[in-house]
N, C-alpha and C. Protein backbone atom coordinates (compact mmCIF):
# COMPACT_ATOMS: atom_id res chain seq x y z
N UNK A 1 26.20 35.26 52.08
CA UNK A 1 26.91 34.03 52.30
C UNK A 1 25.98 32.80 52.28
N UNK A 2 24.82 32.82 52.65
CA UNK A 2 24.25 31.52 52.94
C UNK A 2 23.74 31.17 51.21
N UNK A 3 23.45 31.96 50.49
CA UNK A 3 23.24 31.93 49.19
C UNK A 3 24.20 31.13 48.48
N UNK A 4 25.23 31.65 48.91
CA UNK A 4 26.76 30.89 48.05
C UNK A 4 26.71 28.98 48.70
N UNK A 5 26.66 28.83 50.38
CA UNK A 5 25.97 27.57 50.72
C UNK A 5 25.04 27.30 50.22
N UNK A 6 23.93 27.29 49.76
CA UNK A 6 22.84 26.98 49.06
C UNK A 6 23.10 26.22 48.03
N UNK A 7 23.85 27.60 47.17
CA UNK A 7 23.38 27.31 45.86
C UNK A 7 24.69 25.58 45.57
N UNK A 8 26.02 26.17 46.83
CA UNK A 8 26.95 24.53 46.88
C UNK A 8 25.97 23.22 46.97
N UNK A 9 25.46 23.41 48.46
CA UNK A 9 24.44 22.39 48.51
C UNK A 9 23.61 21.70 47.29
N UNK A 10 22.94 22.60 46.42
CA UNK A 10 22.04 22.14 45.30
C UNK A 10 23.58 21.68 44.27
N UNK A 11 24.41 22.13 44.03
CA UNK A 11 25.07 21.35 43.14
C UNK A 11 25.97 19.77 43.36
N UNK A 12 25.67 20.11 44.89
CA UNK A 12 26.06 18.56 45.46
C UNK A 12 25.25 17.99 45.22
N UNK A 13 23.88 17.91 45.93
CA UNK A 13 22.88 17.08 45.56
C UNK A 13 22.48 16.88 44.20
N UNK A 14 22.63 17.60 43.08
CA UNK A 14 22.67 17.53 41.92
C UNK A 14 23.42 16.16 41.28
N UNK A 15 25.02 16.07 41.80
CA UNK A 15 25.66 15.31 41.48
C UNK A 15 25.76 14.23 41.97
N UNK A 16 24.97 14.57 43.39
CA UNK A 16 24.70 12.75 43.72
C UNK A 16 23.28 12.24 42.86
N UNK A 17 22.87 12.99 42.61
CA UNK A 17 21.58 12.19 42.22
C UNK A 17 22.20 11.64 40.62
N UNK A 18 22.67 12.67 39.80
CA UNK A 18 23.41 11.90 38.36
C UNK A 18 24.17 10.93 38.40
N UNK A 19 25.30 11.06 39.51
CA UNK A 19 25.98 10.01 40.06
C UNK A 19 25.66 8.36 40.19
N UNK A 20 24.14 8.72 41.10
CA UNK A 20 23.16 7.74 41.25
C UNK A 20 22.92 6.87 40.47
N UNK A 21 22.11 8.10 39.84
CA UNK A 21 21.11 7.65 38.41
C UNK A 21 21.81 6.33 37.61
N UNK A 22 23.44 6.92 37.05
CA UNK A 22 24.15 6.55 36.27
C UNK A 22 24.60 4.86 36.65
N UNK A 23 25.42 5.07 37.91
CA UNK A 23 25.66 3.95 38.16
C UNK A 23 24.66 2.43 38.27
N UNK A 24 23.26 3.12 38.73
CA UNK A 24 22.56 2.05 38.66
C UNK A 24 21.57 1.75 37.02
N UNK A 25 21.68 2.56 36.27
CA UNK A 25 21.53 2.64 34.73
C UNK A 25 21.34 1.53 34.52
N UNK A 26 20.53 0.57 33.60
CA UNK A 26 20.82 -0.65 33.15
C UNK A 26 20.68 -0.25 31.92
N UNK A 27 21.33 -1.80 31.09
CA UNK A 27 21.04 -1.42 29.31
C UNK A 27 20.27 -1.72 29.07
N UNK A 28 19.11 -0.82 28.11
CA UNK A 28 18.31 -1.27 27.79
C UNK A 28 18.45 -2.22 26.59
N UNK A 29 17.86 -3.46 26.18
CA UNK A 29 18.22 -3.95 25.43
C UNK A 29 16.32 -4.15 24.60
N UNK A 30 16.97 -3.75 23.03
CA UNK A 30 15.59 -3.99 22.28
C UNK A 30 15.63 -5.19 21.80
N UNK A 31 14.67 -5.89 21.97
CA UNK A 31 14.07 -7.42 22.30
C UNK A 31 13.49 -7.32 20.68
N UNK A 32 13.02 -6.66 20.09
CA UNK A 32 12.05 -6.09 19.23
C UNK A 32 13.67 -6.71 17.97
N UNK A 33 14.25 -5.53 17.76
CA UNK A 33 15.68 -5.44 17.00
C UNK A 33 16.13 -6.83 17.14
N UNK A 34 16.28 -7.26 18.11
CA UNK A 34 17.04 -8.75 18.45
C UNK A 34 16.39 -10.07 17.45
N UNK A 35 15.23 -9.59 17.63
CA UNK A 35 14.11 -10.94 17.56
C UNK A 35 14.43 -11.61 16.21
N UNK A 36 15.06 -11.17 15.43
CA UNK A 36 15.34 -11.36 13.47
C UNK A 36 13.70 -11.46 13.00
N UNK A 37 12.69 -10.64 13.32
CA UNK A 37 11.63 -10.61 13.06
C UNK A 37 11.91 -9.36 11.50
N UNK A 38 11.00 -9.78 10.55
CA UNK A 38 10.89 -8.98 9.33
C UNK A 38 9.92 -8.55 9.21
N UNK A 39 9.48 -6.86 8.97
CA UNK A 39 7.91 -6.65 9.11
C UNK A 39 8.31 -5.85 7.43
N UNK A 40 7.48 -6.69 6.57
CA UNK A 40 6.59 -6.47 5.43
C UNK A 40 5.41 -5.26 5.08
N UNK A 41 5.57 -3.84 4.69
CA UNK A 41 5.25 -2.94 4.78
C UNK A 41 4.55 -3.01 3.21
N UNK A 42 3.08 -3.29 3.52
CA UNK A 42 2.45 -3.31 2.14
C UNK A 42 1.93 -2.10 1.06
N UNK A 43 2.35 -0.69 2.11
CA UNK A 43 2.38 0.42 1.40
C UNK A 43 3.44 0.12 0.20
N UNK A 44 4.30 -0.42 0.69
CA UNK A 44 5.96 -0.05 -0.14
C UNK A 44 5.47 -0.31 -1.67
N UNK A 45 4.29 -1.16 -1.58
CA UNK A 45 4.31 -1.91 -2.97
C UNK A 45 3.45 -1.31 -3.56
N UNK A 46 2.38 -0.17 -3.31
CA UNK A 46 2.04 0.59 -3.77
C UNK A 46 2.26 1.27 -5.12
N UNK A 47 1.63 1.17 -5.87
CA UNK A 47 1.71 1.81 -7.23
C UNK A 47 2.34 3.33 -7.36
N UNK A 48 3.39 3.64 -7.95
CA UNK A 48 3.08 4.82 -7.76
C UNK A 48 2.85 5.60 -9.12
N UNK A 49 2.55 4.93 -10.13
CA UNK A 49 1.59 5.50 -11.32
C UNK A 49 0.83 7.04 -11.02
N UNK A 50 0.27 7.24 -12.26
CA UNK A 50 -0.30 8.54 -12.40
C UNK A 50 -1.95 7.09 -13.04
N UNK A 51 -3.19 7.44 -12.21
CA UNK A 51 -3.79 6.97 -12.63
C UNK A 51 -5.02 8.09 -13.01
N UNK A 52 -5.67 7.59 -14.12
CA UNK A 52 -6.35 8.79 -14.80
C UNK A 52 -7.91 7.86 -15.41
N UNK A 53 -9.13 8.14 -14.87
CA UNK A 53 -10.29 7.86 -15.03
C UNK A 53 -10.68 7.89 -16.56
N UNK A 54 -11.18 7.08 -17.23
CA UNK A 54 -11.83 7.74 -18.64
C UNK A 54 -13.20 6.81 -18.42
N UNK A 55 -14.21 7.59 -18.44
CA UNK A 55 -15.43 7.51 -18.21
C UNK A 55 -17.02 7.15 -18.82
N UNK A 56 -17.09 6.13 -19.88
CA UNK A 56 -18.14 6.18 -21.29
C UNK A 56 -19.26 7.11 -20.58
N UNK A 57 -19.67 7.48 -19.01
CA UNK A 57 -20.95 7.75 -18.72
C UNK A 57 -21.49 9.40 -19.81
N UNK A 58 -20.17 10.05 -19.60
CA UNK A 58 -20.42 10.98 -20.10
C UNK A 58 -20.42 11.14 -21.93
N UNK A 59 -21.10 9.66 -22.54
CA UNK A 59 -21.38 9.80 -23.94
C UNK A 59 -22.80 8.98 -23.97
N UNK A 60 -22.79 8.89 -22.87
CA UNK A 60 -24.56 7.71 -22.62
C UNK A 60 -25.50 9.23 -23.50
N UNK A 61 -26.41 8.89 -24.28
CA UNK A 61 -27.43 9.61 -24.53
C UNK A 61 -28.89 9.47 -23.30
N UNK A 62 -28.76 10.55 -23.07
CA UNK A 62 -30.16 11.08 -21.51
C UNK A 62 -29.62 10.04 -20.40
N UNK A 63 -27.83 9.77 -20.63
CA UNK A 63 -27.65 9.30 -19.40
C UNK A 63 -28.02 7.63 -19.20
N UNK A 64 -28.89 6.54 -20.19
CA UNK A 64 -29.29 5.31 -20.37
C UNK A 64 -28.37 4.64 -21.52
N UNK A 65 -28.27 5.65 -22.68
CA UNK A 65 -28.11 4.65 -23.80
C UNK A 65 -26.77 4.56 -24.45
N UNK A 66 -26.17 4.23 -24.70
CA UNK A 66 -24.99 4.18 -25.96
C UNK A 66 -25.06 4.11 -27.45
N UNK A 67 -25.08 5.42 -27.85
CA UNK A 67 -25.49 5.16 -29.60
C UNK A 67 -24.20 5.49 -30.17
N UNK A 68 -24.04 4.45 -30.97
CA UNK A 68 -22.67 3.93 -31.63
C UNK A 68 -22.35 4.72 -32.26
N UNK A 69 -22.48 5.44 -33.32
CA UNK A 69 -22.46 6.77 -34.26
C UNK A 69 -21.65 7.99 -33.40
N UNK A 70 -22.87 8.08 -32.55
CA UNK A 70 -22.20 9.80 -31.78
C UNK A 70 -21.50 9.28 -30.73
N UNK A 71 -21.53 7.89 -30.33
CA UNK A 71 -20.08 7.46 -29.70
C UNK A 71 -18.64 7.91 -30.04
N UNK A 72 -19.02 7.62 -30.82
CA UNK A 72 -17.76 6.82 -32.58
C UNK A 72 -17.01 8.41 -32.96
N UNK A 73 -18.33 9.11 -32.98
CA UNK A 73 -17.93 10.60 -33.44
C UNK A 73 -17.68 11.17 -31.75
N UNK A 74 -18.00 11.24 -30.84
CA UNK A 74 -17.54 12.14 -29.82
C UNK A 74 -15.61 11.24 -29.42
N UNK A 75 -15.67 10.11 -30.07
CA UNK A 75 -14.58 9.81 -29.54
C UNK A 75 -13.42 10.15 -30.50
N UNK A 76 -13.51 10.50 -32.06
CA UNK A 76 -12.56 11.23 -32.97
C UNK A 76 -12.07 12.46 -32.23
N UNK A 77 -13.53 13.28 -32.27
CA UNK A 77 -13.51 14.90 -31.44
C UNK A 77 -12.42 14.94 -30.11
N UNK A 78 -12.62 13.75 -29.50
CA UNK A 78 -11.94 13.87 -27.91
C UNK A 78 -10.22 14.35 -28.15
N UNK A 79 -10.02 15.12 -27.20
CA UNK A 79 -8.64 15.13 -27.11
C UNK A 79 -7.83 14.33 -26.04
N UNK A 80 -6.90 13.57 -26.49
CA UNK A 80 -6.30 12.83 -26.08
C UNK A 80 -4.91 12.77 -25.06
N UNK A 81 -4.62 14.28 -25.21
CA UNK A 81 -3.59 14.02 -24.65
C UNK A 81 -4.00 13.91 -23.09
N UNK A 82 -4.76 14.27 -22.42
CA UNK A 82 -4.61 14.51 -21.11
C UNK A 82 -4.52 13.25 -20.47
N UNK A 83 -4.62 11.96 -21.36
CA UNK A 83 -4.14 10.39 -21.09
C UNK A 83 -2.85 9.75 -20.95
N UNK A 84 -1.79 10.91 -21.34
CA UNK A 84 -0.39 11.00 -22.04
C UNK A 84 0.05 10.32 -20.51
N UNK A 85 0.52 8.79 -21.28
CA UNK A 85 1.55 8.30 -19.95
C UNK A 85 1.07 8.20 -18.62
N UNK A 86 -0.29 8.22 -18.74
CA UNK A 86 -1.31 7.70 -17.47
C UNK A 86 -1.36 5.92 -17.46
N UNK A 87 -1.70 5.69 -16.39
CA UNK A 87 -2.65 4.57 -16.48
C UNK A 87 -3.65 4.97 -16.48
N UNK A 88 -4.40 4.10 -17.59
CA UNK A 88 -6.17 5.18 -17.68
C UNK A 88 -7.04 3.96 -17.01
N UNK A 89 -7.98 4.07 -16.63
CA UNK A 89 -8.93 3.07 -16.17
C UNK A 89 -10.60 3.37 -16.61
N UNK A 90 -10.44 2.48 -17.53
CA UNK A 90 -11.91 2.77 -18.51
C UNK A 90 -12.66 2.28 -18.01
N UNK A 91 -13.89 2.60 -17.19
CA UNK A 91 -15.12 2.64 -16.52
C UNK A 91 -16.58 2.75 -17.48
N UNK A 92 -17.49 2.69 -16.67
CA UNK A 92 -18.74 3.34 -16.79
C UNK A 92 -19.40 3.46 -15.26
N UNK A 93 -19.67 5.05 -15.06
CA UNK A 93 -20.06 4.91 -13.47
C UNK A 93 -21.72 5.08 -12.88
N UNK A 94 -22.03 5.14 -14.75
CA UNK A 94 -23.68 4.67 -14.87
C UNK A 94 -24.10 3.79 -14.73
N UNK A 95 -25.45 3.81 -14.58
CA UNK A 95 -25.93 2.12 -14.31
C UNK A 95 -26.79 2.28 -15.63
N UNK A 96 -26.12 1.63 -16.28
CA UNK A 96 -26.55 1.22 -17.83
C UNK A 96 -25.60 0.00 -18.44
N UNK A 97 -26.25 -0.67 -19.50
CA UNK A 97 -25.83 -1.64 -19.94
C UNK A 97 -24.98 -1.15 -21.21
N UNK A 98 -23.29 -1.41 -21.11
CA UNK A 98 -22.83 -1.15 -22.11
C UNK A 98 -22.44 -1.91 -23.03
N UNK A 99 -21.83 -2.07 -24.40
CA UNK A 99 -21.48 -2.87 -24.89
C UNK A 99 -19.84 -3.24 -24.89
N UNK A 100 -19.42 -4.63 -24.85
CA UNK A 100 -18.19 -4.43 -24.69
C UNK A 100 -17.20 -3.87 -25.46
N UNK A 101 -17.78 -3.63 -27.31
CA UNK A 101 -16.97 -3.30 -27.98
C UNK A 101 -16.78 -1.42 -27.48
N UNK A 102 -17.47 -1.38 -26.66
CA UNK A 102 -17.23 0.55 -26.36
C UNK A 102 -16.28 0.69 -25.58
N UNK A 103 -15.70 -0.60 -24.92
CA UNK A 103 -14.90 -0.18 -24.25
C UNK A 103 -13.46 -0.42 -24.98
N UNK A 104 -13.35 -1.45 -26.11
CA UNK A 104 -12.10 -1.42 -26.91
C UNK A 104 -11.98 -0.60 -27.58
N UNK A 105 -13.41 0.34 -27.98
CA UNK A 105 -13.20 1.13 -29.43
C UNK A 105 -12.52 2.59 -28.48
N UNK A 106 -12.43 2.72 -26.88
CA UNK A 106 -12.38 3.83 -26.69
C UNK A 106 -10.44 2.72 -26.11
N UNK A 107 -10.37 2.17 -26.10
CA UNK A 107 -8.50 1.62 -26.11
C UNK A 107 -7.81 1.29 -27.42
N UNK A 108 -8.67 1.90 -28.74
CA UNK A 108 -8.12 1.91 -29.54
C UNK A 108 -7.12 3.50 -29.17
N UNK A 109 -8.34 4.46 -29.30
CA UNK A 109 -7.64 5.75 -28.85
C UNK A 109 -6.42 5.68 -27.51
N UNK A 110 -6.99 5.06 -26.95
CA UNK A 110 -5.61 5.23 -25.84
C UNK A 110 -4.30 4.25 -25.69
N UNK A 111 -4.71 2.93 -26.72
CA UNK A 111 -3.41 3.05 -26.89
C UNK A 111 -1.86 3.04 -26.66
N UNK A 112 -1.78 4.50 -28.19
CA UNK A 112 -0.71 4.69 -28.96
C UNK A 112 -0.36 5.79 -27.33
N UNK A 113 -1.00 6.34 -26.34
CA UNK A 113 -0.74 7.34 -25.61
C UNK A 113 -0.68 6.98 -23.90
N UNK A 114 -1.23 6.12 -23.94
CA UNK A 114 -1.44 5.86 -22.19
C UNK A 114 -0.45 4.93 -21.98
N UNK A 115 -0.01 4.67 -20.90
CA UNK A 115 1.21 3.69 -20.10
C UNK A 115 0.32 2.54 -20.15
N UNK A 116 -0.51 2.21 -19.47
CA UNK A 116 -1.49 1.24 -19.21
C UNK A 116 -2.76 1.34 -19.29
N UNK A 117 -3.73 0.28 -20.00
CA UNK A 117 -5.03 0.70 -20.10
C UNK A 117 -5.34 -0.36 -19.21
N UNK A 118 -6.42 -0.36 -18.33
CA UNK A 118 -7.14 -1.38 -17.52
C UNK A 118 -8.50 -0.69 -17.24
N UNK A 119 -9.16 -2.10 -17.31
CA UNK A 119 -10.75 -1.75 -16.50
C UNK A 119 -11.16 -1.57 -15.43
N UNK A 120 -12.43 -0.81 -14.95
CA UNK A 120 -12.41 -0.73 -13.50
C UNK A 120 -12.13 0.88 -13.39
N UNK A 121 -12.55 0.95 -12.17
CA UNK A 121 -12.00 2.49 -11.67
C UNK A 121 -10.64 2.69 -11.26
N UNK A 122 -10.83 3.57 -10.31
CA UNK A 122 -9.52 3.60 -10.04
C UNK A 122 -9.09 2.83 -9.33
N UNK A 123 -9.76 2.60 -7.97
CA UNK A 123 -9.53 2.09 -6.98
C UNK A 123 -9.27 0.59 -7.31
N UNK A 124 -9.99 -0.05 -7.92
CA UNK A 124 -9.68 -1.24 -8.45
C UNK A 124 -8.64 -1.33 -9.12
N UNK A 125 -7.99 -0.62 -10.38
CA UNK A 125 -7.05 -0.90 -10.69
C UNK A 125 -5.72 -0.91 -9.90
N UNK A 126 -5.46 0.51 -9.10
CA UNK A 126 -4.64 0.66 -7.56
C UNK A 126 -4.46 -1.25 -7.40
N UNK A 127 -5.97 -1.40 -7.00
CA UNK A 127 -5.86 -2.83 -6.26
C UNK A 127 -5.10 -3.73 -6.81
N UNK A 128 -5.07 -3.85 -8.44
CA UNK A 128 -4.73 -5.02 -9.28
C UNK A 128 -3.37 -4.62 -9.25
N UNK A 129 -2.85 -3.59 -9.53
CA UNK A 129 -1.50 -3.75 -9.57
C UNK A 129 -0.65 -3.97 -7.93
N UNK A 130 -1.39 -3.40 -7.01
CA UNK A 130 -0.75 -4.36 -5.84
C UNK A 130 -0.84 -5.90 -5.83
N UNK A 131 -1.74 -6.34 -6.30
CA UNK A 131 -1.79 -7.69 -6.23
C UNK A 131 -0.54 -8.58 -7.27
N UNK A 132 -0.55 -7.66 -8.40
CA UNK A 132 0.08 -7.94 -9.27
C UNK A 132 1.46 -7.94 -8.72
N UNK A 133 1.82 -6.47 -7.75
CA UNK A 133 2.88 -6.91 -7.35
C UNK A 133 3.46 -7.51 -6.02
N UNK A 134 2.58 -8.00 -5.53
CA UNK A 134 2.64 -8.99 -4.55
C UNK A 134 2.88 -10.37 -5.09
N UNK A 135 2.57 -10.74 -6.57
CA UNK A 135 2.76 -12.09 -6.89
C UNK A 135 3.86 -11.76 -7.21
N UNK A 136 4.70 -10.72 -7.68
CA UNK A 136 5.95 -10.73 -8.61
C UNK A 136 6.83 -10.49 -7.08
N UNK A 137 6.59 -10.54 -6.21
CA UNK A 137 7.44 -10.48 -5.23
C UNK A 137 8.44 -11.83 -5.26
N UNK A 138 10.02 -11.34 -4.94
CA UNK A 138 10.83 -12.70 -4.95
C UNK A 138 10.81 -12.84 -3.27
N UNK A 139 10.35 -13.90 -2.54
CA UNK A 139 10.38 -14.28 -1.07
C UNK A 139 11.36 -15.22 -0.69
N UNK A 140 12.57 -15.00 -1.82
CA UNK A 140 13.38 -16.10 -1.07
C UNK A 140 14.37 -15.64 0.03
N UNK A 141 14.29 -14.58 0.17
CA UNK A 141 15.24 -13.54 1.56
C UNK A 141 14.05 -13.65 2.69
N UNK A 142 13.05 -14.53 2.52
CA UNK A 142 11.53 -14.74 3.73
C UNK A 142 11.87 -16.32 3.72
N UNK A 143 12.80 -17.21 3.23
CA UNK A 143 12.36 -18.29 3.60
C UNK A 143 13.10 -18.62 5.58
N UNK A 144 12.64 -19.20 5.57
CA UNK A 144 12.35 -19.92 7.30
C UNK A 144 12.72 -18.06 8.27
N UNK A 145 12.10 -17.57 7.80
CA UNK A 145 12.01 -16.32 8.64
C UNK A 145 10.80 -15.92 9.46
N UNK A 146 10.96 -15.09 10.64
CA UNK A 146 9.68 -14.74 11.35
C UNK A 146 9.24 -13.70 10.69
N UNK A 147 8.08 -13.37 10.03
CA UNK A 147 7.58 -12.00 9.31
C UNK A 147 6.10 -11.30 9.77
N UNK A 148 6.41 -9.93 10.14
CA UNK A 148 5.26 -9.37 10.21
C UNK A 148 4.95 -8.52 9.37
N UNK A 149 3.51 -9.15 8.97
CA UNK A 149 2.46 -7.95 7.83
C UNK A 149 2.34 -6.87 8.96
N UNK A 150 3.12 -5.82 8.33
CA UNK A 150 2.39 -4.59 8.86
C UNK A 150 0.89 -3.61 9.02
N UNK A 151 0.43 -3.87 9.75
CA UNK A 151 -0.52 -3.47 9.87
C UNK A 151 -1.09 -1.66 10.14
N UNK A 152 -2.32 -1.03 10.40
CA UNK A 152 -2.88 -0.33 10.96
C UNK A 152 -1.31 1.02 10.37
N UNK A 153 -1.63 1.32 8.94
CA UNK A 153 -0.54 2.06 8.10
C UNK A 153 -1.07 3.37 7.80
N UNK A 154 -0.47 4.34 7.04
CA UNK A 154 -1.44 5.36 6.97
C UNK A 154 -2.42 5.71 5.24
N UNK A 155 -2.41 4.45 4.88
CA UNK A 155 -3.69 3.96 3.88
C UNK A 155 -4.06 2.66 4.25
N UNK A 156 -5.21 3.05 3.61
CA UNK A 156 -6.24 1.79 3.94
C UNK A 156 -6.17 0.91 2.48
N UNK A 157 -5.70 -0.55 2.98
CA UNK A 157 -5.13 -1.17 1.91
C UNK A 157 -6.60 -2.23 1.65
N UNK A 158 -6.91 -2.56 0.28
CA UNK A 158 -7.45 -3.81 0.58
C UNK A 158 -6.97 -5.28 1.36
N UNK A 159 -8.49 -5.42 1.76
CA UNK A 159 -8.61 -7.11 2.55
C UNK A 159 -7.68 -8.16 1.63
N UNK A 160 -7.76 -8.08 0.23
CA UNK A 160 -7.12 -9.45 -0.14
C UNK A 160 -5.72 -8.95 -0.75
N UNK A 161 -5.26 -7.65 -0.21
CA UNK A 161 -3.59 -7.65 -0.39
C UNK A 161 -3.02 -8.83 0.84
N UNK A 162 -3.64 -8.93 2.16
CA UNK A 162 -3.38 -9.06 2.98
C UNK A 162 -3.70 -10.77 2.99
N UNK A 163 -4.45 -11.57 1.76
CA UNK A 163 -4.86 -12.57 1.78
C UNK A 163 -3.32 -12.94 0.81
N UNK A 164 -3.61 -12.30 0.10
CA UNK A 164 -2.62 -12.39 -0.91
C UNK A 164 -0.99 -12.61 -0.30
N UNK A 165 -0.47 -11.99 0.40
CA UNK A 165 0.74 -11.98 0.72
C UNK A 165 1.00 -13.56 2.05
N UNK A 166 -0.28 -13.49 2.45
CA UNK A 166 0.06 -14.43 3.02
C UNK A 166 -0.19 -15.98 2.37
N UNK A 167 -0.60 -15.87 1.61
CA UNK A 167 -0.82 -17.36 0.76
C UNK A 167 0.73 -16.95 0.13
N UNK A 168 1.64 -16.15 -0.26
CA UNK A 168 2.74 -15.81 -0.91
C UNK A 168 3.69 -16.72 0.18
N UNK A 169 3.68 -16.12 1.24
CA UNK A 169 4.54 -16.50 2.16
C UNK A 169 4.14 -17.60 3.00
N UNK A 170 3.06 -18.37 3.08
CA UNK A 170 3.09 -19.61 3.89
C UNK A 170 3.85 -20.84 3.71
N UNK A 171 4.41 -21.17 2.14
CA UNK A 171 5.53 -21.80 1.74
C UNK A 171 6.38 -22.00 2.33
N UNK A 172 7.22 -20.84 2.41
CA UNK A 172 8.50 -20.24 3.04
C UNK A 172 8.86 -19.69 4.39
N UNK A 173 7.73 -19.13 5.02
CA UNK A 173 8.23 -18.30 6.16
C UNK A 173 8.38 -19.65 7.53
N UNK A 174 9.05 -19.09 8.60
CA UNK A 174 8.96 -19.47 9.34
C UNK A 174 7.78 -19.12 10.37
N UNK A 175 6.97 -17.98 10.34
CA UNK A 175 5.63 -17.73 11.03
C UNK A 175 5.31 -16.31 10.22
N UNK A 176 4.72 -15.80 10.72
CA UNK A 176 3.87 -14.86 9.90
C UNK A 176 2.80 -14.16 10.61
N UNK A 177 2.64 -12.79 10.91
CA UNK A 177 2.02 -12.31 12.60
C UNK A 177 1.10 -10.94 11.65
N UNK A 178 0.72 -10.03 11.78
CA UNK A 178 -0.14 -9.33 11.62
C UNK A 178 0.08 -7.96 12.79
N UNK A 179 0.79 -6.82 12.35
CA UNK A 179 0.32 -5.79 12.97
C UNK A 179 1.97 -5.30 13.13
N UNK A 180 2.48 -4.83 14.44
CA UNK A 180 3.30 -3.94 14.49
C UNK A 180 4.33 -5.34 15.50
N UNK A 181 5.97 -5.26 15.04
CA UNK A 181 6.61 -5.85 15.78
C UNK A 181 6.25 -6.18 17.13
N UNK A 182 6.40 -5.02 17.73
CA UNK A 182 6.06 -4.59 19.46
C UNK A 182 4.57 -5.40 19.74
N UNK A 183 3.86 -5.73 18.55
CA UNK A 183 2.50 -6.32 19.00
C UNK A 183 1.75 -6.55 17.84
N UNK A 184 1.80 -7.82 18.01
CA UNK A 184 1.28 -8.81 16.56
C UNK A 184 0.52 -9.42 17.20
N UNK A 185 0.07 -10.17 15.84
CA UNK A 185 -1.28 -11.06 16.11
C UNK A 185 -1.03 -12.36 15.44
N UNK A 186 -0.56 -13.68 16.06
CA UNK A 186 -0.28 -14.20 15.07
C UNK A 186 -0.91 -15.13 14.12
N UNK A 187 -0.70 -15.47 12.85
CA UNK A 187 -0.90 -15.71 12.03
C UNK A 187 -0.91 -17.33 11.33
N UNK A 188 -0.07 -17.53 11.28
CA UNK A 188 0.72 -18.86 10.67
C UNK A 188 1.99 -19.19 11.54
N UNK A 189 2.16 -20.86 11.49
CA UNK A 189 3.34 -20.99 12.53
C UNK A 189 3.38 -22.69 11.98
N UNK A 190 4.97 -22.28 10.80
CA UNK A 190 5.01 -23.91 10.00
C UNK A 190 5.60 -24.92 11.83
N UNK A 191 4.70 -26.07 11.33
CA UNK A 191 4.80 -26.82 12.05
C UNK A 191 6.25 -27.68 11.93
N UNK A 192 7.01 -28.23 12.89
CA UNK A 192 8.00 -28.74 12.64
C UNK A 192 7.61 -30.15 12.38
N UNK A 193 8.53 -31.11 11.88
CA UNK A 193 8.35 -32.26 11.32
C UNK A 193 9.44 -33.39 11.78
């Protein structure tokens, strides 16, 4: 018997405490959601290409030189497809002096086959086409708006995406903050007139 009291007892106190809980509940309200704050996620703009290295180092003779001939001829020999619908990014990752025509005579070959040819490695090119599409951004859904550059993402973006977007948006926005809604840093703040 005292078991059967017990176990009543714990389901009373059970229900006063939910009881409790409930009635004194407040709403939480997100301040964050409310704020009409816009956070700008500079991954989004991210390339998402197939980017593909093509390299003169590996036609340098002993690794210094560029001889035009067995250039000329290792670049007939090359097979081409593995460029198919890449962005290729024609480099040299030697430290040697090349000529510039080695680098058109090797975008003659690519061409009739690659999506995009650009200079630079990879990483640089990555870079140019964010930048590229940070200028082609339309910001007129940012004018007199509060906007945060998202920050601390899970790639590491270049310094002048982040120069870039904000010279984009100082025109238009109404302020402009740096980092995560919940905790920014701010930035720009058009002055009223």
């Amino acid at each position: 018997m005292p078991f059967v009291i017990l176990q009543k007892a714990f389901l009373f106190l059970f229900w006063c405490i939910n009881t409790t809980y409930l009635c004194t509940m407040e709403t939480f309200v997100n301040k964050v959601a409310e704020s009409g704050i816009i956070t700008i996620n500079l991954e989004n703009y991210l390339s998402k290409e197939d980017f593909m290295l093509f390299d003169i180092q590996q036609y340098l003779f002993m690794g210094l030189i560029l001889k035009e001939k067995d250039y000329r001829e290792a670049l007939k020999q090359q097979d081409w497809t593995a460029y198919s619908n890449k962005v290729v990014c024609i480099t040299c990752s030697a430290d040697a002096i090349i000529p510039q025509w080695a680098y058109m005579l090797a975008a003659t070959y690519l061409q009739p086959i690659a999506k995009d040819i650009r200079f630079g490695n990879i990483d640089a090119v990555k870079n140019t086409y964010l930048r590229e599409a940070i200028a082609a951004l339309n910001v007129t859904e940012f004018t007199d708006k509060r906007i945060v550059i998202k920050g601390c993402g899970d790639v590491q973006l270049p310094d002048d995406a982040y120069i870039a977007i904000t010279n984009k948006l100082i025109p238009i926005a109404k302020s402009i903050m740096y980092g995560e809604p919940c905790s920014t840093v701010p930035i720009f703040k058009k002055k009223l007139q």
